[in-house]
N, C-alpha and C. Protein backbone atom coordinates (compact mmCIF):
# COMPACT_ATOMS: atom_id res chain seq x y z
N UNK A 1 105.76 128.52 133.07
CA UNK A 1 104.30 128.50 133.13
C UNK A 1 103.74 129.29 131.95
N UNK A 2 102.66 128.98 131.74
CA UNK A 2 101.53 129.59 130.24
C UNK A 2 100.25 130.57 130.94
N UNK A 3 100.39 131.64 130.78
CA UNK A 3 99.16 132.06 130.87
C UNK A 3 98.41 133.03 129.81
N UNK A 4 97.19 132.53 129.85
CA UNK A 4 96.46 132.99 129.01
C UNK A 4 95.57 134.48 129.27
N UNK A 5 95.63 135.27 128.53
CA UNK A 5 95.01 136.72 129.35
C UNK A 5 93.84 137.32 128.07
N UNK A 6 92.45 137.42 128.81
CA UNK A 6 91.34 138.10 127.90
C UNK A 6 90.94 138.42 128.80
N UNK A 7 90.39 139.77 128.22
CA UNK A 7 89.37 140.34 129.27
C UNK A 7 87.99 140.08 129.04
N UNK A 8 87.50 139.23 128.21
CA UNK A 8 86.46 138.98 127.91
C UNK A 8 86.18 137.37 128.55
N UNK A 9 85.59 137.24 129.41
CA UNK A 9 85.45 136.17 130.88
C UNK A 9 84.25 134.85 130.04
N UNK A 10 83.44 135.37 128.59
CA UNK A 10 83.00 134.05 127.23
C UNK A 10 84.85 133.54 127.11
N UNK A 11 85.24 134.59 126.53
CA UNK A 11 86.49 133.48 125.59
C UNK A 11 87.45 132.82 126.61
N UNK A 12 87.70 133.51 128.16
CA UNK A 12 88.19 132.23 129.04
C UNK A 12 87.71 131.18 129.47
N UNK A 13 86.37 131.39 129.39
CA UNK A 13 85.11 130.25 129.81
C UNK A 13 85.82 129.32 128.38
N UNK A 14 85.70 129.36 126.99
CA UNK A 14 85.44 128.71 126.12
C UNK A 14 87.35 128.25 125.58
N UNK A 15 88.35 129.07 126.38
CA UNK A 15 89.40 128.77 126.30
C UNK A 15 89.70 127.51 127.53
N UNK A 16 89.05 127.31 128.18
CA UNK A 16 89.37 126.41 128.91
C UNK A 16 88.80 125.00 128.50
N UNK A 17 87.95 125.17 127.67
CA UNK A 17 87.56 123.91 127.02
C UNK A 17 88.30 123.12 126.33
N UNK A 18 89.74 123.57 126.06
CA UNK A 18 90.45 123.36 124.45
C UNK A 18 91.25 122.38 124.85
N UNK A 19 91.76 121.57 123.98
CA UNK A 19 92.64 120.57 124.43
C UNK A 19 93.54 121.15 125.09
N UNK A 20 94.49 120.62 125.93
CA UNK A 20 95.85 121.09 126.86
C UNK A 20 95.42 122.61 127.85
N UNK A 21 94.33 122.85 127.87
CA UNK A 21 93.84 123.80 128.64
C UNK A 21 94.71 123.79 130.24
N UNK A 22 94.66 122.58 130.96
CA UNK A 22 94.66 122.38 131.55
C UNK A 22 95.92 122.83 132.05
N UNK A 23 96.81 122.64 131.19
CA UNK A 23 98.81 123.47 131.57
C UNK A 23 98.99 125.13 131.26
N UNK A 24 97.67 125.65 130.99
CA UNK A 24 97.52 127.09 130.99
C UNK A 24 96.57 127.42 132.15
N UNK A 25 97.05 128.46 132.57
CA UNK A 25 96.30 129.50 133.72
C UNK A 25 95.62 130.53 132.73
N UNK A 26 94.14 130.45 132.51
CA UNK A 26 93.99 131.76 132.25
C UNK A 26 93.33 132.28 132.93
N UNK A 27 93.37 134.02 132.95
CA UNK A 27 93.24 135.22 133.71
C UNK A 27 92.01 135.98 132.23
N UNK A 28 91.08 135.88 132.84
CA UNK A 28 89.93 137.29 132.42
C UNK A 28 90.29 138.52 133.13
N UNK A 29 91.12 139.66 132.55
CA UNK A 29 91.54 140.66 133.04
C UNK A 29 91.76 141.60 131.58
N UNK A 30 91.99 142.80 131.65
CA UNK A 30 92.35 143.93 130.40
C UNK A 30 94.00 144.09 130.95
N UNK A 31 94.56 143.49 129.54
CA UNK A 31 95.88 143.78 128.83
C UNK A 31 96.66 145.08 129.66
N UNK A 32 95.73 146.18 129.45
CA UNK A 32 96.44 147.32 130.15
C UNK A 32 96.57 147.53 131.34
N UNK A 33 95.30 146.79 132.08
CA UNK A 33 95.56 146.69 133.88
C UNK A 33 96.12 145.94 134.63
N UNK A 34 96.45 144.72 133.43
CA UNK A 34 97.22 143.55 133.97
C UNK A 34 98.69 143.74 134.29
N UNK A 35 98.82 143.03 135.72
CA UNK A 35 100.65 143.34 136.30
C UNK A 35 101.23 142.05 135.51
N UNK A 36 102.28 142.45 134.70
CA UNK A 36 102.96 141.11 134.22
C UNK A 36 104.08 140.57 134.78
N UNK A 37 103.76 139.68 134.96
CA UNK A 37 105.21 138.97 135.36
C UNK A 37 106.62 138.93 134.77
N UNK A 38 107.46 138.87 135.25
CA UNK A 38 108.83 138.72 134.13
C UNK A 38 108.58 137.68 133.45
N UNK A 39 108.94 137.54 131.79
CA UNK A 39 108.79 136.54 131.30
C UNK A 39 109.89 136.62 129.95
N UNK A 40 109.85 135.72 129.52
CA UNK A 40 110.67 135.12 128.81
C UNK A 40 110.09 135.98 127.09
N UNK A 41 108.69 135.04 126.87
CA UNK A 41 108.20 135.12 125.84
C UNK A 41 106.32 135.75 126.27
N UNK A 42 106.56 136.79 125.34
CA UNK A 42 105.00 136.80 125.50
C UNK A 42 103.88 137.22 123.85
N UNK A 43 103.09 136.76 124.01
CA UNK A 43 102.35 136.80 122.87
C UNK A 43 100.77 137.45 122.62
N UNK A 44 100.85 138.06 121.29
CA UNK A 44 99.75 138.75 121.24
C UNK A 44 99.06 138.07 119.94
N UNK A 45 97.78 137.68 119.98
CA UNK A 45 97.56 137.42 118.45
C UNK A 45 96.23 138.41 118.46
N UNK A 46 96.01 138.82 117.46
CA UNK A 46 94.95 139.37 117.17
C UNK A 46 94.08 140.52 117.77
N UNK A 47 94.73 141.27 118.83
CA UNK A 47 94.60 142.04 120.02
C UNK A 47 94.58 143.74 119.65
N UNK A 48 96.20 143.56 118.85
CA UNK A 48 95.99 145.52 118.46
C UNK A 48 95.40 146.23 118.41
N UNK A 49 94.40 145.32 117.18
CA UNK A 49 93.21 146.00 115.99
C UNK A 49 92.24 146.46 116.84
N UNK A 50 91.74 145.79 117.71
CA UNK A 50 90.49 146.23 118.39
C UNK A 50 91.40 147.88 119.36
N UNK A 51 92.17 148.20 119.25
CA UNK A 51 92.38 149.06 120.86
C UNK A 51 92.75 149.98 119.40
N UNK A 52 92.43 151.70 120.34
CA UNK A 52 93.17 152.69 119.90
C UNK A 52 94.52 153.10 119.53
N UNK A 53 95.08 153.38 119.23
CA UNK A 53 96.44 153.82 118.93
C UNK A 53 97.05 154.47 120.04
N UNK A 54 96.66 155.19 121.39
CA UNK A 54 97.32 154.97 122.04
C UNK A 54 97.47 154.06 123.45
N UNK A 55 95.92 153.37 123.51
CA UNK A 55 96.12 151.95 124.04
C UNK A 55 97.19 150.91 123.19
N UNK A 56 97.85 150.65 122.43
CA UNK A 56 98.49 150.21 121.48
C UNK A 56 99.52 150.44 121.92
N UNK A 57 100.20 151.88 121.98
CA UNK A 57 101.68 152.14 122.11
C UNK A 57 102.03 151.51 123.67
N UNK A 58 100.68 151.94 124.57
CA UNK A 58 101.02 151.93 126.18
C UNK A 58 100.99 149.93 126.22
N UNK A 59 100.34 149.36 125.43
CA UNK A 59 100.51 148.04 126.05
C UNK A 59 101.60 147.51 125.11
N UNK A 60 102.15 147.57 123.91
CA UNK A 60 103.27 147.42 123.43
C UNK A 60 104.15 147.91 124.76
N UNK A 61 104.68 149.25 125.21
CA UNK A 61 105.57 149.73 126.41
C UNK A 61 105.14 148.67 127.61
N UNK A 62 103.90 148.45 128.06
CA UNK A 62 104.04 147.41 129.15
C UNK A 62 104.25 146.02 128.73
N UNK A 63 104.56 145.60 128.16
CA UNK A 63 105.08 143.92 127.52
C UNK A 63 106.54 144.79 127.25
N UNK A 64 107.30 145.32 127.14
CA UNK A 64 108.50 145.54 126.70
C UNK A 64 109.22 145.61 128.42
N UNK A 65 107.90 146.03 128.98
CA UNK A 65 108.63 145.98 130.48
C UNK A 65 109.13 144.70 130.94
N UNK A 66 107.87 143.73 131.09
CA UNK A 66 107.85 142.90 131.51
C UNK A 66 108.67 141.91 131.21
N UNK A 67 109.04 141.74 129.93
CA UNK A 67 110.28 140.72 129.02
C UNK A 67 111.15 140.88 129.95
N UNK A 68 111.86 139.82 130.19
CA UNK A 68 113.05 139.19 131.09
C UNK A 68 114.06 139.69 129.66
N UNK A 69 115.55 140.00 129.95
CA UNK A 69 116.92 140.70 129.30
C UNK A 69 116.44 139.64 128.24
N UNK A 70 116.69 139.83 127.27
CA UNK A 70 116.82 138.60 125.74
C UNK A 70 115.70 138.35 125.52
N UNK A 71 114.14 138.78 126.08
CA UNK A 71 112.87 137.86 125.79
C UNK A 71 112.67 138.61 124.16
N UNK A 72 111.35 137.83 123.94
CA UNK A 72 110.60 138.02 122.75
C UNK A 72 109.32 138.31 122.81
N UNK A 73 108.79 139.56 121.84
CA UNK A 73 107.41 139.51 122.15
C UNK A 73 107.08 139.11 120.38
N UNK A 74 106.19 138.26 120.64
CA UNK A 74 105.48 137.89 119.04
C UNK A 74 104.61 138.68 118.87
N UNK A 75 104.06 139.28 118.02
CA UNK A 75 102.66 139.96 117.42
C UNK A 75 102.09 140.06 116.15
N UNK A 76 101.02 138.76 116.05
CA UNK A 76 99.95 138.67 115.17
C UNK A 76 98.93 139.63 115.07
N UNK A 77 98.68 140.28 113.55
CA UNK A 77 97.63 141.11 113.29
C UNK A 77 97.05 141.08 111.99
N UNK A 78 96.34 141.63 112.10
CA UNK A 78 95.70 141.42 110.27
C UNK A 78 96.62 142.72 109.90
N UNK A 79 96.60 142.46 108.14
CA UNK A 79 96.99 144.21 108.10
C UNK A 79 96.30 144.06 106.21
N UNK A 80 96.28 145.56 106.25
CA UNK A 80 95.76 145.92 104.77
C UNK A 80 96.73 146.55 104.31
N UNK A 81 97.27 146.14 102.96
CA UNK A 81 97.81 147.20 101.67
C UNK A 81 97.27 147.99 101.31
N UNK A 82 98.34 148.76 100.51
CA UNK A 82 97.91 149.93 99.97
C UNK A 82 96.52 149.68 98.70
N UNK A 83 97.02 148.94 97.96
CA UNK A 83 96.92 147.99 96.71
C UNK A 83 96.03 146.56 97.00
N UNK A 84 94.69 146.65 96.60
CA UNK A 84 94.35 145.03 96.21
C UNK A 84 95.45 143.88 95.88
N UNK A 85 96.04 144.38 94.97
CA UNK A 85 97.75 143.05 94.41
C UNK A 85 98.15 142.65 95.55
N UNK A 86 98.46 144.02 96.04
CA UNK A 86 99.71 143.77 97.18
C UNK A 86 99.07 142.96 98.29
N UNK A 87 97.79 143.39 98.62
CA UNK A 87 96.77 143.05 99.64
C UNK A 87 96.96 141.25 99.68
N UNK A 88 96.32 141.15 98.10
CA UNK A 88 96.46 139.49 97.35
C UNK A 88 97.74 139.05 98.05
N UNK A 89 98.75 139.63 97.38
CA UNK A 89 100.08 138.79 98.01
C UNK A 89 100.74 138.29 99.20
N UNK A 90 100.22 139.35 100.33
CA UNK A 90 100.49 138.55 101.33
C UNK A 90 99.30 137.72 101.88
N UNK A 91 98.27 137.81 101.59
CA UNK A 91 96.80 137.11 102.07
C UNK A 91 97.04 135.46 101.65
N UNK A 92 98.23 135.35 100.36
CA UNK A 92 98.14 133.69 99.97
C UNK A 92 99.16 133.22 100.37
């Protein structure tokens, strides 16, 4: 099963609109209060940036719980270089 998790109850309203919506469950709930299920694979895109650094460590530790022996957690984020160049190089 797929589920989708925001705590913001616009972007589940407007996530359910999307094509294939329909084979995802999503849950309007906060990351950190949410009980996770054992799972295989779980995914974060774009989530870190907004939370503090130690909301960060504690929901990184609760997804490490939840992973079933062998799972994977993916995590998408923006990030900045030190350097404009460097910045350039991974941005293209």
């Amino acid at each position: 099963s797929v589920i989708g998790l925001d705590e913001s109850k616009d972007m589940v309203i407007e996530a359910r609109k999307r094509p294939g919506a329909e084979k995802v469950t999503f849950i309007d709930e906060n990351i950190l209060t949410h009980t996770y299920r054992p799972s295989n694979l779980m995914i974060s895109y774009y989530t870190i940036q907004f939370m503090n650094e130690a909301n960060r460590k504690e929901m990184v530790k609760k997804v490490h719980k939840g992973l079933n022996p062998g799972g994977a957690f993916i995590l998408f984020e923006k990030t900045r270089a030190e350097t404009a160049l460097i910045d350039n190089m991974f941005s293209t």
